[in-house]
Protein backbone atom coordinates (compact mmCIF):
# COMPACT_ATOMS: atom_id res chain seq x y z
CA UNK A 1 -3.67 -27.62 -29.73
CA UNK A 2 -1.83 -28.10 -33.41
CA UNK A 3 -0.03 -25.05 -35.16
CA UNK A 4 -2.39 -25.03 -37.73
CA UNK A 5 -5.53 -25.64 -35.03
CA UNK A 6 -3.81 -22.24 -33.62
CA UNK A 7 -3.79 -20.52 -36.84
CA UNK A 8 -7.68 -20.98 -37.83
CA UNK A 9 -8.69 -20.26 -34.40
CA UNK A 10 -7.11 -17.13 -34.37
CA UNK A 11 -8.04 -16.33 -37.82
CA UNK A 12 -11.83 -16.79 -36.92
CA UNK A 13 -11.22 -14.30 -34.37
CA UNK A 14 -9.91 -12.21 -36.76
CA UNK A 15 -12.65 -12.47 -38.83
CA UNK A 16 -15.38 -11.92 -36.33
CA UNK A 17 -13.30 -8.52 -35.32
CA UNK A 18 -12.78 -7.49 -38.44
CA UNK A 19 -14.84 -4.79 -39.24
CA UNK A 20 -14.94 -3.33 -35.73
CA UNK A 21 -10.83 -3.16 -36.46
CA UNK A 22 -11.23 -1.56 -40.11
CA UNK A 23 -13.51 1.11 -38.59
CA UNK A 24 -11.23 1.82 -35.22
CA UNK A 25 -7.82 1.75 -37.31
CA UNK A 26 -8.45 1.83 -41.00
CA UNK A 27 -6.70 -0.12 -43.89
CA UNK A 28 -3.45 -1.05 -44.27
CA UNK A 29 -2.51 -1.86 -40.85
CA UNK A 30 -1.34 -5.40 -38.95
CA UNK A 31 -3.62 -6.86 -36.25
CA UNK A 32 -1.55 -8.96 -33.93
CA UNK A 33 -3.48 -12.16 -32.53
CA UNK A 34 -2.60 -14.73 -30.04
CA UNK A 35 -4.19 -17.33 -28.23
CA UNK A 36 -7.76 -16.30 -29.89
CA UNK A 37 -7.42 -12.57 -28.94
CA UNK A 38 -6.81 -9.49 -30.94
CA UNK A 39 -3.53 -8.28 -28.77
CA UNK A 40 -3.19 -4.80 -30.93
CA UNK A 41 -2.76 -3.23 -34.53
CA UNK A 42 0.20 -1.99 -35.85
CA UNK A 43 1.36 0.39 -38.67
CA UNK A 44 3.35 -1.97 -40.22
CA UNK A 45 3.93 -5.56 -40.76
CA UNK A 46 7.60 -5.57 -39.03
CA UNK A 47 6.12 -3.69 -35.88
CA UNK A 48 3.74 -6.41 -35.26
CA UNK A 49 6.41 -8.77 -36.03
CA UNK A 50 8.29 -7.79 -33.10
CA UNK A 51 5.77 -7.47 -30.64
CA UNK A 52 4.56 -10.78 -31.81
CA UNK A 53 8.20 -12.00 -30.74
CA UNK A 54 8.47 -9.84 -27.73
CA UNK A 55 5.10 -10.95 -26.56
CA UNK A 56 4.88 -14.59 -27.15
CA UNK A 57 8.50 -15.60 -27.30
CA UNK A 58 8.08 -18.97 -29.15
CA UNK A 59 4.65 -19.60 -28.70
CA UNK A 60 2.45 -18.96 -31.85
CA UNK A 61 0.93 -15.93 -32.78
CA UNK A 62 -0.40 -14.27 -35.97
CA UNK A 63 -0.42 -11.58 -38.20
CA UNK A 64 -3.65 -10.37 -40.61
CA UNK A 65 -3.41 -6.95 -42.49
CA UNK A 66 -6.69 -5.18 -42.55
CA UNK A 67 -7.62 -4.64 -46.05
CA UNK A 68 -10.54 -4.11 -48.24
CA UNK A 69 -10.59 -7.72 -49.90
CA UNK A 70 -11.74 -10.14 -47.40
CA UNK A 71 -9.98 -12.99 -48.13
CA UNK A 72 -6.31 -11.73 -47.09
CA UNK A 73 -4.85 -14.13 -44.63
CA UNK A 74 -0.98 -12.54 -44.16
CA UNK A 75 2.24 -14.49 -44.38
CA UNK A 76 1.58 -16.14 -41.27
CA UNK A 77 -1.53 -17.60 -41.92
CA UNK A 78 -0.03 -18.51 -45.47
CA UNK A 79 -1.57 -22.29 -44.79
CA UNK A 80 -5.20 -21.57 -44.41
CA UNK A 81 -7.53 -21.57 -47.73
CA UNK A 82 -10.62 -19.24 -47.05
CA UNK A 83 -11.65 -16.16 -46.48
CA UNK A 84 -14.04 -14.30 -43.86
CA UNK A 85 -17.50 -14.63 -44.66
């Protein structure tokens, strides 16, 4: 599988768990995703950042931010052009 194939696949998961994750933990924190699976949320961007790292070593993984606009993808997911819908 490509980076980018990666990327979207995770960010559909993302999407699909979205508003189960905004009711558990809220706005404003980082959901953590690799290999197509929510892995946890985090208060902020630099925590999930490092567990990404400490988790998946080199291997992809990405970051969303649960917010109330739909359509934020994060800084690692800079690449993809839609929203959840």
């Amino acid at each position: 599988m490509t980076r980018d194939q990666e990327i979207l696949n995770n960010y559909k998961v993302f999407c699909e768990n979205l508003d189960t994750l905004k009711a558990q933990h809220g706005f404003g924190k980082f959901a953590l995703l690799q290999k197509q699976k929510v892995i946890d949320v985090f208060d902020t961007e630099n925590d999930a950042f490092k567990a990404g790292r400490a988790l998946a070593g080199k291997t992809i993984f990405s970051i969303q931010e649960l917010t109330k606009a739909k359509n934020h993808l994060g800084i690692f997911s800079a690449r993809i052009h839609s929203s959840c819908q």
